[in-house]
Structure formats: C-alpha cells, structure tokens
Protein backbone atom coordinates (compact mmCIF):
# COMPACT_ATOMS: atom_id res chain seq x y z
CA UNK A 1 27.01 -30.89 -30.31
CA UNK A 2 23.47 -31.73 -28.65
CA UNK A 3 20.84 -30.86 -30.92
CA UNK A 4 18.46 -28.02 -30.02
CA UNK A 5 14.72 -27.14 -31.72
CA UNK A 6 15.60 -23.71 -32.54
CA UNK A 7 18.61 -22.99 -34.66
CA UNK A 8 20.51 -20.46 -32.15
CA UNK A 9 23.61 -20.82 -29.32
CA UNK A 10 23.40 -19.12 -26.78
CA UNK A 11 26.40 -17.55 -25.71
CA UNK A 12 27.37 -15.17 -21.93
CA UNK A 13 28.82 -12.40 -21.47
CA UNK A 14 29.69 -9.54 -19.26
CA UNK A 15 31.53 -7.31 -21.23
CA UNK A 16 28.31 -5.93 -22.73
CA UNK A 17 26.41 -3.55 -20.68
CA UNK A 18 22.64 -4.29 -21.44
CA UNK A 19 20.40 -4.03 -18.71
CA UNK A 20 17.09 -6.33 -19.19
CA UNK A 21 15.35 -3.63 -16.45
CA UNK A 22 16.00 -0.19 -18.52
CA UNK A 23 12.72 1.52 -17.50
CA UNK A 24 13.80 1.46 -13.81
CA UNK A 25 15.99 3.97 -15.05
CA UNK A 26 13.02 6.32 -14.89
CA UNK A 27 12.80 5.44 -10.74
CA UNK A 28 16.59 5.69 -10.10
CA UNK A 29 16.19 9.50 -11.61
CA UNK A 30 13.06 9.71 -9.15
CA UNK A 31 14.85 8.86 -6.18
CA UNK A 32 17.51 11.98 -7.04
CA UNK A 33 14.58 14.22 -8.28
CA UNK A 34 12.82 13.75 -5.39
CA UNK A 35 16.27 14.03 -3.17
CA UNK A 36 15.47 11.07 -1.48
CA UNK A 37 19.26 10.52 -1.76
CA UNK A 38 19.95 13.63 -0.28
CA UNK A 39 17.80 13.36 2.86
CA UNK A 40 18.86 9.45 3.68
CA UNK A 41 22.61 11.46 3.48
CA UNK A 42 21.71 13.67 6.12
CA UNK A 43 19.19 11.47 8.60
CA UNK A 44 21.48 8.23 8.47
CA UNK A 45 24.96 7.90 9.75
CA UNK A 46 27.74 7.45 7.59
CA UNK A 47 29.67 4.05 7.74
CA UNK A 48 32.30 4.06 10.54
CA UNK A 49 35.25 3.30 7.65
CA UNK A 50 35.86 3.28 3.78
CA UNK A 51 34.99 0.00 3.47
CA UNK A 52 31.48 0.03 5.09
CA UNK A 53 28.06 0.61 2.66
CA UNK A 54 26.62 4.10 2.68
CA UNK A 55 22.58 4.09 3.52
CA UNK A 56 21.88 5.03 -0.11
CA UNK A 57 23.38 2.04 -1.46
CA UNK A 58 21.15 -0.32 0.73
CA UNK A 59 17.79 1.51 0.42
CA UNK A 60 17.92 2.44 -3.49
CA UNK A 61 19.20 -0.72 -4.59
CA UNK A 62 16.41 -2.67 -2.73
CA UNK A 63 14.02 -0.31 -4.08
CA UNK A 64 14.79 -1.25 -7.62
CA UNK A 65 14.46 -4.41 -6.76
CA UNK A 66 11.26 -4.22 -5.11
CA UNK A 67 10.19 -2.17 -8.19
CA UNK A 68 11.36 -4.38 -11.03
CA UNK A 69 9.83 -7.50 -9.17
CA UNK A 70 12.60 -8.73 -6.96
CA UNK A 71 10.83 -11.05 -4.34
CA UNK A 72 13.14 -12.36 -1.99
CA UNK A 73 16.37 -10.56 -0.59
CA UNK A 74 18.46 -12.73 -2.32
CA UNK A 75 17.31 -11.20 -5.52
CA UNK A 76 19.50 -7.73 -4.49
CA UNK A 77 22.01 -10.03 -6.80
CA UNK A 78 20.59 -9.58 -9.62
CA UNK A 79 20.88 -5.59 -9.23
CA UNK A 80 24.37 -6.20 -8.62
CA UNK A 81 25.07 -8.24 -11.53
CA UNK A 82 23.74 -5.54 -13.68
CA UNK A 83 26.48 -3.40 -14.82
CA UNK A 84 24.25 -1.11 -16.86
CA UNK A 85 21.58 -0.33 -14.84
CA UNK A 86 24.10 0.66 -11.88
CA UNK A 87 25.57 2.68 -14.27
CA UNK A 88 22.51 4.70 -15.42
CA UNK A 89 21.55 5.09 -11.67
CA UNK A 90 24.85 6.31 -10.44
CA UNK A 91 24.95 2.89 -7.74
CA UNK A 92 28.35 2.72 -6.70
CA UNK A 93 28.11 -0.08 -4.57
CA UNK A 94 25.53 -2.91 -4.05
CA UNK A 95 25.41 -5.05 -1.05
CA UNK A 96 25.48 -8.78 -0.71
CA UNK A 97 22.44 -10.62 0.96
CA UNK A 98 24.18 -11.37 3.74
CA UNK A 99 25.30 -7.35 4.37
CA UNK A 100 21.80 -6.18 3.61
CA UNK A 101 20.13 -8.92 5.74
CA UNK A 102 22.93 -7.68 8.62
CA UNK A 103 22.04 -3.66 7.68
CA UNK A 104 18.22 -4.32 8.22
CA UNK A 105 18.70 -6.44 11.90
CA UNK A 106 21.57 -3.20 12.94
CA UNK A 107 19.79 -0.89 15.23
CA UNK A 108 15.82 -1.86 13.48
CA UNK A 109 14.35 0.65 15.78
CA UNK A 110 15.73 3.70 14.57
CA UNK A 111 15.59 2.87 11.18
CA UNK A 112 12.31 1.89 11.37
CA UNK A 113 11.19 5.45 12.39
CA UNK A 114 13.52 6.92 9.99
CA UNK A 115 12.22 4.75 6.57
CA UNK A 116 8.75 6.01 7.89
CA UNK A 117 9.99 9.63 7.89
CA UNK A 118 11.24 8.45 4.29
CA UNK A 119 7.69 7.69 3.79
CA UNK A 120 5.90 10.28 5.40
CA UNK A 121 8.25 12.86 3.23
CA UNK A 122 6.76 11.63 0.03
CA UNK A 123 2.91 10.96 1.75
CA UNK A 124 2.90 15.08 2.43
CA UNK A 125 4.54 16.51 -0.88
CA UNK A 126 2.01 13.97 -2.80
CA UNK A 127 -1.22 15.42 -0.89
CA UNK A 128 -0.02 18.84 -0.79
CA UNK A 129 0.41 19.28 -4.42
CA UNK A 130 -3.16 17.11 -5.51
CA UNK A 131 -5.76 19.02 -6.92
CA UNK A 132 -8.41 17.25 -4.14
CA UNK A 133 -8.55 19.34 -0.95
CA UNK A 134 -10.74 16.94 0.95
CA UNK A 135 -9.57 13.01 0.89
CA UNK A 136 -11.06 9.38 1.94
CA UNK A 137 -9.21 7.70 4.90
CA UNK A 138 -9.99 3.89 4.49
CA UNK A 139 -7.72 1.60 7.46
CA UNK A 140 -7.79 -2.06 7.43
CA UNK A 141 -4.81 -4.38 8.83
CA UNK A 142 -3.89 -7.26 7.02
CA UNK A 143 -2.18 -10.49 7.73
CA UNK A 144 1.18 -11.88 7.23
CA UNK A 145 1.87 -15.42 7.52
CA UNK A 146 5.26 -16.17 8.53
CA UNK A 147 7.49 -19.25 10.39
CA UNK A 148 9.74 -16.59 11.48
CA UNK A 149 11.63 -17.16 15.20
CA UNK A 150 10.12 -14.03 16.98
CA UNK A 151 6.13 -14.08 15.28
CA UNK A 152 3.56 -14.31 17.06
CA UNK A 153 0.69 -16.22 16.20
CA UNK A 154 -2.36 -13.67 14.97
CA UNK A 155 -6.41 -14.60 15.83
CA UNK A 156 -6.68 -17.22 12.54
CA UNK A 157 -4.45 -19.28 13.92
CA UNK A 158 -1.54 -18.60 11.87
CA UNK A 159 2.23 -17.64 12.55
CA UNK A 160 3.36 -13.84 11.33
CA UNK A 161 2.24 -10.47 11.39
CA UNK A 162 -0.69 -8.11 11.77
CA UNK A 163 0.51 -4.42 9.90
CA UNK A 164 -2.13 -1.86 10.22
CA UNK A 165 -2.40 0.33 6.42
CA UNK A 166 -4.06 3.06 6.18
CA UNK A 167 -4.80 4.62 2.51
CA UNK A 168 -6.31 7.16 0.75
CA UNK A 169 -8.28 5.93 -2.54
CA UNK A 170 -7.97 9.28 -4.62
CA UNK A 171 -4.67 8.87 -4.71
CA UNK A 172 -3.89 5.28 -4.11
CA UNK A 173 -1.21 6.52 -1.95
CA UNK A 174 -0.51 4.66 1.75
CA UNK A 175 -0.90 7.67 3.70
CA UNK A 176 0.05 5.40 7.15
CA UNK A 177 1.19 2.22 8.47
CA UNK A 178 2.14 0.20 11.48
CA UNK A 179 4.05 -2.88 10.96
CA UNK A 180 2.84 -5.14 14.48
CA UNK A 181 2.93 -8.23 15.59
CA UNK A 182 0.75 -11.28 15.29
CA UNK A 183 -1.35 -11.89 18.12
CA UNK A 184 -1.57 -7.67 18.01
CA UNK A 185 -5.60 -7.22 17.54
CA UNK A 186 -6.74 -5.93 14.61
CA UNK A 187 -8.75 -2.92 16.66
CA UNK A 188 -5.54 -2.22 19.14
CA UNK A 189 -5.00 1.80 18.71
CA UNK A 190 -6.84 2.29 15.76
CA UNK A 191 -7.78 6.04 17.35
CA UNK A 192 -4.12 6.87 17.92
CA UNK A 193 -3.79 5.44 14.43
CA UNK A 194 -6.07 7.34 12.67
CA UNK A 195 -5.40 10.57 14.57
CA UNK A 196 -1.99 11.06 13.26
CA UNK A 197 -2.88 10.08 9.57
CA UNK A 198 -5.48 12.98 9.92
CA UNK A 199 -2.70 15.55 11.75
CA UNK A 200 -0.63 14.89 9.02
CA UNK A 201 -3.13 15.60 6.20
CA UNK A 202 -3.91 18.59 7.93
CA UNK A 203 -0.12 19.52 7.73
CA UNK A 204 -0.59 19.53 4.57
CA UNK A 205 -3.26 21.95 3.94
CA UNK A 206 -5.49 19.34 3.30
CA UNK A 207 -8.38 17.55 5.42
CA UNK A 208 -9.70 14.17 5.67
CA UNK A 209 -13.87 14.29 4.72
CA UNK A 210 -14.73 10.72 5.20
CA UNK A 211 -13.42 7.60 6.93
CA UNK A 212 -14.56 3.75 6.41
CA UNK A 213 -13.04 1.09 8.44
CA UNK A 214 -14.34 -2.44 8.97
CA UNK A 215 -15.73 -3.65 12.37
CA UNK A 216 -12.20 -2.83 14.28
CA UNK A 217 -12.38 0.18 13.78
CA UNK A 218 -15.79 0.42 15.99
CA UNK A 219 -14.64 1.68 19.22
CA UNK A 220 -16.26 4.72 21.03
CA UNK A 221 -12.83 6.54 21.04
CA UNK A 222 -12.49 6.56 17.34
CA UNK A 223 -15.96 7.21 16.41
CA UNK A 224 -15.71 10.54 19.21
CA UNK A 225 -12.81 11.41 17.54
CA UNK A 226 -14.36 11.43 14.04
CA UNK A 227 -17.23 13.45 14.81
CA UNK A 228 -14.96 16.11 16.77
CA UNK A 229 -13.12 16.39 13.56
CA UNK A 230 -16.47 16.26 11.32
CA UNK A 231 -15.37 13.39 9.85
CA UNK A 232 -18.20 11.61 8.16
CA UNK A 233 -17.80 7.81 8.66
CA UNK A 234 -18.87 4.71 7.49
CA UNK A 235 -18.10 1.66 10.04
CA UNK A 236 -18.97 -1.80 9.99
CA UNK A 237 -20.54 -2.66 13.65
CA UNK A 238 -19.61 -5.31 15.65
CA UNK A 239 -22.56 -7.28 16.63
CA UNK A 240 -21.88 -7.42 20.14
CA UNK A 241 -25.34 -7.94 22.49
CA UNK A 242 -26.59 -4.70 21.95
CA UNK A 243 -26.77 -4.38 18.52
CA UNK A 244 -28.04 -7.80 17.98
CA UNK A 245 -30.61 -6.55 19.97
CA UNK A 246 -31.07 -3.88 18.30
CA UNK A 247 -31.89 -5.92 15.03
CA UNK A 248 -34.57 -7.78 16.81
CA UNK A 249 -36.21 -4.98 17.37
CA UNK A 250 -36.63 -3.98 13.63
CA UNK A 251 -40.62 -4.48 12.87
CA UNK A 252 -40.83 -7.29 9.90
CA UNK A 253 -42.58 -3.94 7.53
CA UNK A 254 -39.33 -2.14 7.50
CA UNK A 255 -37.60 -4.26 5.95
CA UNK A 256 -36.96 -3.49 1.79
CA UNK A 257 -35.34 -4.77 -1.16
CA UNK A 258 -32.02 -3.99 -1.74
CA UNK A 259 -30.66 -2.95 -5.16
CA UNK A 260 -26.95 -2.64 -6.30
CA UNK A 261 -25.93 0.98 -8.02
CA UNK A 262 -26.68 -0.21 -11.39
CA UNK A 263 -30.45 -0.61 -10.24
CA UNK A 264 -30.60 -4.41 -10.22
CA UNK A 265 -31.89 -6.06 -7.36
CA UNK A 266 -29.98 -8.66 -4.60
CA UNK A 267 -31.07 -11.49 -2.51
CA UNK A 268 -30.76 -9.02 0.04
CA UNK A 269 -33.00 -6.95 2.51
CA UNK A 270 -32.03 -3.24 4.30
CA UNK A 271 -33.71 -1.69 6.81
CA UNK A 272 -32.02 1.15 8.98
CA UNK A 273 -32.48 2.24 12.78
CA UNK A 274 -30.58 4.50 15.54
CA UNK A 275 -27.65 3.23 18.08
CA UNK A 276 -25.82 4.91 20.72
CA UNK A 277 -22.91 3.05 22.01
CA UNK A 278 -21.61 3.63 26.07
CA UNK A 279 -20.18 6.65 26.50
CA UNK A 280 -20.65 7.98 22.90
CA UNK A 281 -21.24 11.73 22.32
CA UNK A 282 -24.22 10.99 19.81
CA UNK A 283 -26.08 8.52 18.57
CA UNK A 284 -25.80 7.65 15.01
CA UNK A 285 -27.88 6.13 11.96
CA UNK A 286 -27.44 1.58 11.71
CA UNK A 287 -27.45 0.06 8.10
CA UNK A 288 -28.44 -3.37 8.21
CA UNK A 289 -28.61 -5.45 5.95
CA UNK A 290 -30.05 -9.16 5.92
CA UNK A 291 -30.18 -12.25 3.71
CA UNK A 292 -31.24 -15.69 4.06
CA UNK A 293 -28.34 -18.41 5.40
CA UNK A 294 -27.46 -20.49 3.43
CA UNK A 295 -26.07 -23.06 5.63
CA UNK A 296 -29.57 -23.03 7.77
CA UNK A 297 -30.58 -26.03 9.85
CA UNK A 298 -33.82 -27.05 11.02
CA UNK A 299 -32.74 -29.22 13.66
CA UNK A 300 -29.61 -27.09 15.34
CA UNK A 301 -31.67 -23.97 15.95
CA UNK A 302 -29.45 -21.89 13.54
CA UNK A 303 -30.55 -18.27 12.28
CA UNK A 304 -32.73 -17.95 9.40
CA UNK A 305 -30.60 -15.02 8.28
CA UNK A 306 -27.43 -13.70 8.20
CA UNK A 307 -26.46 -9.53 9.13
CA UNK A 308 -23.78 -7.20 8.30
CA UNK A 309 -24.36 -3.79 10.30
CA UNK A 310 -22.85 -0.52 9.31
CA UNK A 311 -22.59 2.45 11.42
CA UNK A 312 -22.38 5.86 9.67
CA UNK A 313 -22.74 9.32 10.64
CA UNK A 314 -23.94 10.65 7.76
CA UNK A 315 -27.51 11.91 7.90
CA UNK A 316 -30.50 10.69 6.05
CA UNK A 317 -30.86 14.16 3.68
CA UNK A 318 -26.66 13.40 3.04
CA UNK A 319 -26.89 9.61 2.09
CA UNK A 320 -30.21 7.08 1.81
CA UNK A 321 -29.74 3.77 3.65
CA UNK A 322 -28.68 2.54 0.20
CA UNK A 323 -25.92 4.86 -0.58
CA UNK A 324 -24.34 4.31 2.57
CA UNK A 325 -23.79 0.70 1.60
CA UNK A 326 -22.29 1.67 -1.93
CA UNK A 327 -19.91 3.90 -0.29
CA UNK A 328 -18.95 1.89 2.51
CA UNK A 329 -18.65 -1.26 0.19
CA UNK A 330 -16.15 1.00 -1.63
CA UNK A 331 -13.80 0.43 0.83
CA UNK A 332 -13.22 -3.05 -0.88
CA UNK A 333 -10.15 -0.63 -2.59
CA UNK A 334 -8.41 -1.04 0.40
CA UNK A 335 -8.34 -5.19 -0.08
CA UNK A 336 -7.29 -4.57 -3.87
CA UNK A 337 -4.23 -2.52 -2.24
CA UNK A 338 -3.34 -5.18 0.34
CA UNK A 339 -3.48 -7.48 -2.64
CA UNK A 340 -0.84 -4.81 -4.44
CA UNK A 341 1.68 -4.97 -2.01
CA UNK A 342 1.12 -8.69 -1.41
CA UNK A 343 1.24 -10.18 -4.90
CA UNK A 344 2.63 -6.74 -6.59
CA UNK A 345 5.60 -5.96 -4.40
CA UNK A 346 5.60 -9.62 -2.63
CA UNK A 347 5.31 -7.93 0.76
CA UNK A 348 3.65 -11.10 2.51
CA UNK A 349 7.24 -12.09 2.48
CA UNK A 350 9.60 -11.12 5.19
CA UNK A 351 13.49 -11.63 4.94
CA UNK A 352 14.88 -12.36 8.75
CA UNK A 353 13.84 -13.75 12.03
CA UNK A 354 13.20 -10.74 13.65
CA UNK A 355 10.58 -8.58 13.89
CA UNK A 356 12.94 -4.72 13.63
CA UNK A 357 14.17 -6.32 10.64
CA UNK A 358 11.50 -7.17 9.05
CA UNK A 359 9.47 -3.97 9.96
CA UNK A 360 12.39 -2.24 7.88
CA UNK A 361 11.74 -4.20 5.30
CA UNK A 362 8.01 -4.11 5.17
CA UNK A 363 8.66 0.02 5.50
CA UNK A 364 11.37 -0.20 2.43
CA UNK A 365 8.12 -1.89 1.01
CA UNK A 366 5.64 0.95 1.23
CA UNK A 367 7.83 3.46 0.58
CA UNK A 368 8.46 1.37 -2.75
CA UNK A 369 4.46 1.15 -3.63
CA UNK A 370 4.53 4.72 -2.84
CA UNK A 371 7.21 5.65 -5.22
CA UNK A 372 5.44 3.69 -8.09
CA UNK A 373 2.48 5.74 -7.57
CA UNK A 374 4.45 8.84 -7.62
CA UNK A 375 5.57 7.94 -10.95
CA UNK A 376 1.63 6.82 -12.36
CA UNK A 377 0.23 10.48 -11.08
CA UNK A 378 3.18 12.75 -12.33
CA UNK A 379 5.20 10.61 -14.99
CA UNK A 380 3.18 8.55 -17.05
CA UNK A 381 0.23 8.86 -19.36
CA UNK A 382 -3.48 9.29 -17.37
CA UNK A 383 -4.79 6.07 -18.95
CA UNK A 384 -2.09 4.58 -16.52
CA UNK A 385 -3.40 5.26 -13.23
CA UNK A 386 -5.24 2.32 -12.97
CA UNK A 387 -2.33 0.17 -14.17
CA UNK A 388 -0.69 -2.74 -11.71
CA UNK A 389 2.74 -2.90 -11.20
CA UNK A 390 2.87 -6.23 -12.40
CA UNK A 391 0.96 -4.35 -15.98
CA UNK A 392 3.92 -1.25 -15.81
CA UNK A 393 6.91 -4.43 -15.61
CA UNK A 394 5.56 -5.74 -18.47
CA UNK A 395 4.86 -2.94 -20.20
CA UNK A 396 7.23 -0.67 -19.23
CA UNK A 397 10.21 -1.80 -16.80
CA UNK A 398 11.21 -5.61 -18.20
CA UNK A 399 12.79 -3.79 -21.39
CA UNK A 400 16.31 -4.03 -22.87
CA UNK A 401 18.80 -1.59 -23.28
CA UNK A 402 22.04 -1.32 -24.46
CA UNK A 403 24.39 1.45 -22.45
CA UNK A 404 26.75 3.26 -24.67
CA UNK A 405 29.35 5.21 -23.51
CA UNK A 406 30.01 8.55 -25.27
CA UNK A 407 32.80 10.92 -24.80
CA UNK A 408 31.07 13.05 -22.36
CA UNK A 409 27.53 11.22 -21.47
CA UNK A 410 25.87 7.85 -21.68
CA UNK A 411 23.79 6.75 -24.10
CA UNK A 412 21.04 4.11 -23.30
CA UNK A 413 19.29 2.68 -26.57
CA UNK A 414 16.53 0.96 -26.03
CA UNK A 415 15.30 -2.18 -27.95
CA UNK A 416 13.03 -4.98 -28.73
CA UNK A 417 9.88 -2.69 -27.27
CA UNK A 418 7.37 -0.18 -28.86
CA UNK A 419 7.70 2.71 -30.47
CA UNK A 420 5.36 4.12 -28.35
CA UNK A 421 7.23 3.01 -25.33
CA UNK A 422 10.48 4.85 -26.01
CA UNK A 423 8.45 7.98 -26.48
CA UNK A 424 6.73 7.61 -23.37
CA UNK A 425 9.96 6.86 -21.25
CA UNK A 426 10.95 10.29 -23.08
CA UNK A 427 8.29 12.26 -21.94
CA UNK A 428 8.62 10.64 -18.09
CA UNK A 429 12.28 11.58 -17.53
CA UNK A 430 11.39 15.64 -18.66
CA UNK A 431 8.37 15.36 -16.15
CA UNK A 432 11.21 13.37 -13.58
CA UNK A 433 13.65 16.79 -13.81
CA UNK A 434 10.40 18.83 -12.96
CA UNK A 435 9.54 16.67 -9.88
CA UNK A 436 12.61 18.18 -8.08
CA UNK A 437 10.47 22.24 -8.12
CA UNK A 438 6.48 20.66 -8.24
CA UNK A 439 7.03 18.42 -5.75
C-alpha cells in the first residue's frame, strides 16, 4: 500500500446521503416560501412530453448553484450528484450541462423578460415591506469580458458585454438591469433606464429621493427627468468644451482646501460654480474639484492639474460643496456590488456563444444576488447584513449534513460546525415559513 502522511483511507460512497452544502437548505425553502416555484409554474410552459425538464428544475437548481459558489455551468453536476440536498429541496430532476446550456439558447427572448419578471417580483415585495419610504437610486454599467461568437467589442477595447445595474444602497438590492452588448455605450438610454426603476418604486408605495450616476448618466433628458420627479441628484459631468470652460473661468481666490468626512485634509482643492446645459430646464450648482498631475510635463504643454466635476441639484442651504462630494463619492457602493456579482456569484462569466443565452444567465444571476439578500434582511442575524457571500459559504452554506430518513419526515443533522450555527439555521427556517404572509 503507498504510504500516506496522515494515518487515514479514504474511502467513496453513494449510499450515504450527506450533503457538504446543508445551509442551502435554508434557500431551497426560500424559493417555496416565496412561491417562486409556483409563479415559474404558471408563466413558463410545461415540457411538450414526460420526458422533458419542467422550468423549476432548471432555474432552482442553477440557483443553488450560483448560491453555494458554482462558477461555471458545468458545476450544475455537482447539484446533481448530491442526493441529499435534492432531497431536502424537493428537486426531482436536475439537468445535464448540455440540457441546461440547450434550455438557456431555446427561445432567450422570452425568457429573458420572464427571469426579469422573476426579478422584478422579489425587487417590489422587498421595497414594499422596508421600513425606508424614500430610497437612493445609484446606476453604473459594468463590463464583461468575453471571447464569445456573437460579443461585441465594448469602448476599452475588449470582447464581451456592457450590462447596465441599477441598485439601491439601503437595501443592497438590484432594483434594475439591462444585460447589452459590448460596443452598447455606457450612456445609451440611461433616461428610459432610470424611468422605469423609479415607476416601479413608485408601484410600490415607495419613492426614489436621490440619484448618483457617473458621467453617463449626464444627459439633458435624464437630468429633466430628475428634477420633474424632484429627484435630488448627484452626477459626475462630462468635461465636454463647455464645462472645461467653465473651470477656466473659476477666479484663482475661490479655490479651498478640501477635507475628507473625518476632518483631515487632501491634496485636493474645491471650488463650486453654476452650469446650464442646452436645452436644460434649470441650471444647477458644479463641484469641482482639482489636484496637481502627477504625470506633468514641462516640455509637452500638459495641464498642471487634473478635474473631476460633479453636477448636483441640491441647493447650497441642503448640501455645502463638501458634502456633495461625500455623498456622491458614496456611490463607490455601487463598484463594491459589481465586484459581488463578479467575484461573489462569478457573473463576469458567461456560459454560451450567444448573447439570449447568456442574458438568461446573467438574469438567473441577479435574481440569485437578490435572493441572498432576501435571506441577510429577513433570515439571518443583523450583524450579517454586511456579510459577503463568499463570508455566508464559509460560514454558513459549506456545512455537512447527514439526511436521515424517519418514518414520516426527514431528518437533517448537521455536523462538524458551531453550535451557534445550528441555532441560527434554526431560527432562519421559522423566519423562512413567515416569508410566505410578510412578504
């Protein structure tokens, strides 16, 4: 027998029925709580015979898998392969790559608009039951690189996709999104974009307050828009000729030192003026900030200092030049989300070659992210909120247990975890049978 450094054999089986994933237990209950199952019965055909895959069978499986840190669609066979966790979840059927990589390219466009109504279903129910009646609206698109047949190459150069997200930071929750293509600009119907996040907050019974956006989101439409709605918003400018202008004529005296929210100052200068943009209802306030380049050459004629401009229409008695820039820096949230689904739920990965496909996929995604924060509001413990997912696998989902079958329920004992833990999963699943009235 080769020798080994520790004294143990390892042995395989699949008689035993231990899943390694027991807390995504807690999200297969969610997706019945919430009647997710109920609604993907009724909005997506059946199969045309016995043998085909109902809906439910693609879209909660991949979820799972999504959710317990699945990252390619290959790794649907690792759901499959585990007995217990299909039993605890009541998955009849899981199916291959091959079938699911066939179900997402069948008829993409419909199910695209259908996984959003998925989403939007759980967007509403979230908003309408917070204790916040006024929200933040922060958009910002974000880029996926991808060799795929049918991408489009986007404005760095690069092969993939350009999805538009839009979120709301009290909640964490993506309140909106647009998977596009490529060479789609970052600025291309942001109003249309924005509009329909805000109609369906307002569905709700709920408004949107305030709205930051970087500089494609500085468009005359948009900003019209936002002040019809009295919308306060923070936008960074393009410098296009005008405002450049604008900055020259800033007298050298108006210029002051700029200090961060904890009071310490930064290598940087403010000084604010007033811009009205063609065919804008109003003109609004300019933040602009200034700091010496660092890459400054005296023989090329470069600038001796580099700008960032932000646009806001909040008034001076509502925000000083300097709390405008906290606030609208705040929007840095929306980055740490894009870097959630990127590295969290590995959605700068796309599965096929074309682009319905993969816009199902991206949408099976969101609706994923969106389920996980579900779960930190309403089913785990407050100090959680801030948690990552790749924190809650760790602590929470990557945990054995062992399914037992008695003589008129299962048993699922879980093992090799805290204490602590087990209570916690406890208390979720009583909060997961109240979802199904609260929410």
């Amino acid at each position: 027998m080769p020798k080994k450094v520790l004294k143990f054999k390892l042995e395989f089986s699949e008689k035993e029925e231990i899943t390694p994933y027991a807390g995504l237990g807690i999200y297969g209950e969610m997706y019945k709580s919430l009647g997710i199952d109920k609604e993907v019965e009724k909005i997506f055909p059946k199969p045309g015979s016995g043998a085909g895959i109902e809906a439910n069978n693609y879209i909660e499986p991949i979820l799972l898998m999504m959710l317990g840190g699945g990252k390619y669609i290959e790794d649907i066979r690792k759901i499959n392969a585990d007995s217990g966790l299909k039993k605890i979840c009541k998955i009849k059927r899981v199916p291959s790559s091959d079938a699911l990589g066939d179900w997402l390219r069948r008829e993409s466009k419909i199910k695209i608009e259908k996984i959003a109504g998925l989403n939007d279903n759980i967007t509403a129910r979230i908003i309408k039951r917070a204790k916040e009646d006024e929200f933040t609206l922060d958009i910002d698109a974000t880029e996926i690189v991808a060799e795929k047949f049918d991408a489009k190459y986007t404005y760095n150069g690069n092969k993939g996709y350009m999805p538009l997200l839009g979120f709301i930071p009290e909640l964490d929750l993506c309140c909106g999104y647009e998977f596009r293509q490529g060479n789609v600009p970052p600025q291309d119907k942001n109003y249309e974009f924005t509009e329909k996040i805000v109609e369906k907050v307002k569905c709700a019974g709920k408004i949107i307050k305030n709205f930051r956006s970087d500089a494609a989101g500085y468009q005359v439409r948009l900003i019209n828009y936002l002040s019809g709605e009295r919308v306060k918003w923070t936008i960074t400018a393009d410098q296009d000729v005008s405002v450049k202008e604008m900055i020259k004529q800033i007298p050298g005296s108006d210029w002051k030192q700029y200090k961060g929210r904890d009071g310490i100052k930064r290598d940087k200068e403010y000084s604010e003026t007033v811009h009205c943009m063609n065919k804008s209802d109003e003109s609004f306030r300019m933040i602009v900030q200034r700091w010496l380049n660092p890459q400054q050459d005296l023989f090329k004629n470069t600038e001796k200092y580099c700008y960032h401009v932000i646009a806001t229409s909040y008034l001076e008695e509502e925000k000083t030049a300097e709390e405008v820039i906290w606030w609208h820096n705040g929007r840095s949230n929306s980055e740490n989300y894009n870097k959630e689904l990127k590295n969290g739920f590995n959605l700068d990965y796309v599965p096929c070659g074309e682009f319905g496909a993969n816009a199902v996929w991206f949408g099976l995604g969101i609706l994923a992210y969106n389920f996980f924060i579900v779960s930190k509001i309403y089913l785990f413990p407050s100090g959680w909120l801030k948690k990552t997912i790749s924190t809650v696998r760790w602590q929470f989902i990557q945990m054995a247990g062992k399914i037992i079958r008695r003589s008129r329920y299962l048993v699922m004992r879980i093992c090799g975890t805290l204490r602590e833990t087990y209570e916690i999963y406890q208390k979720a699943r009583e909060l997961c049978w109240e979802l199904q009235y609260i929410l």
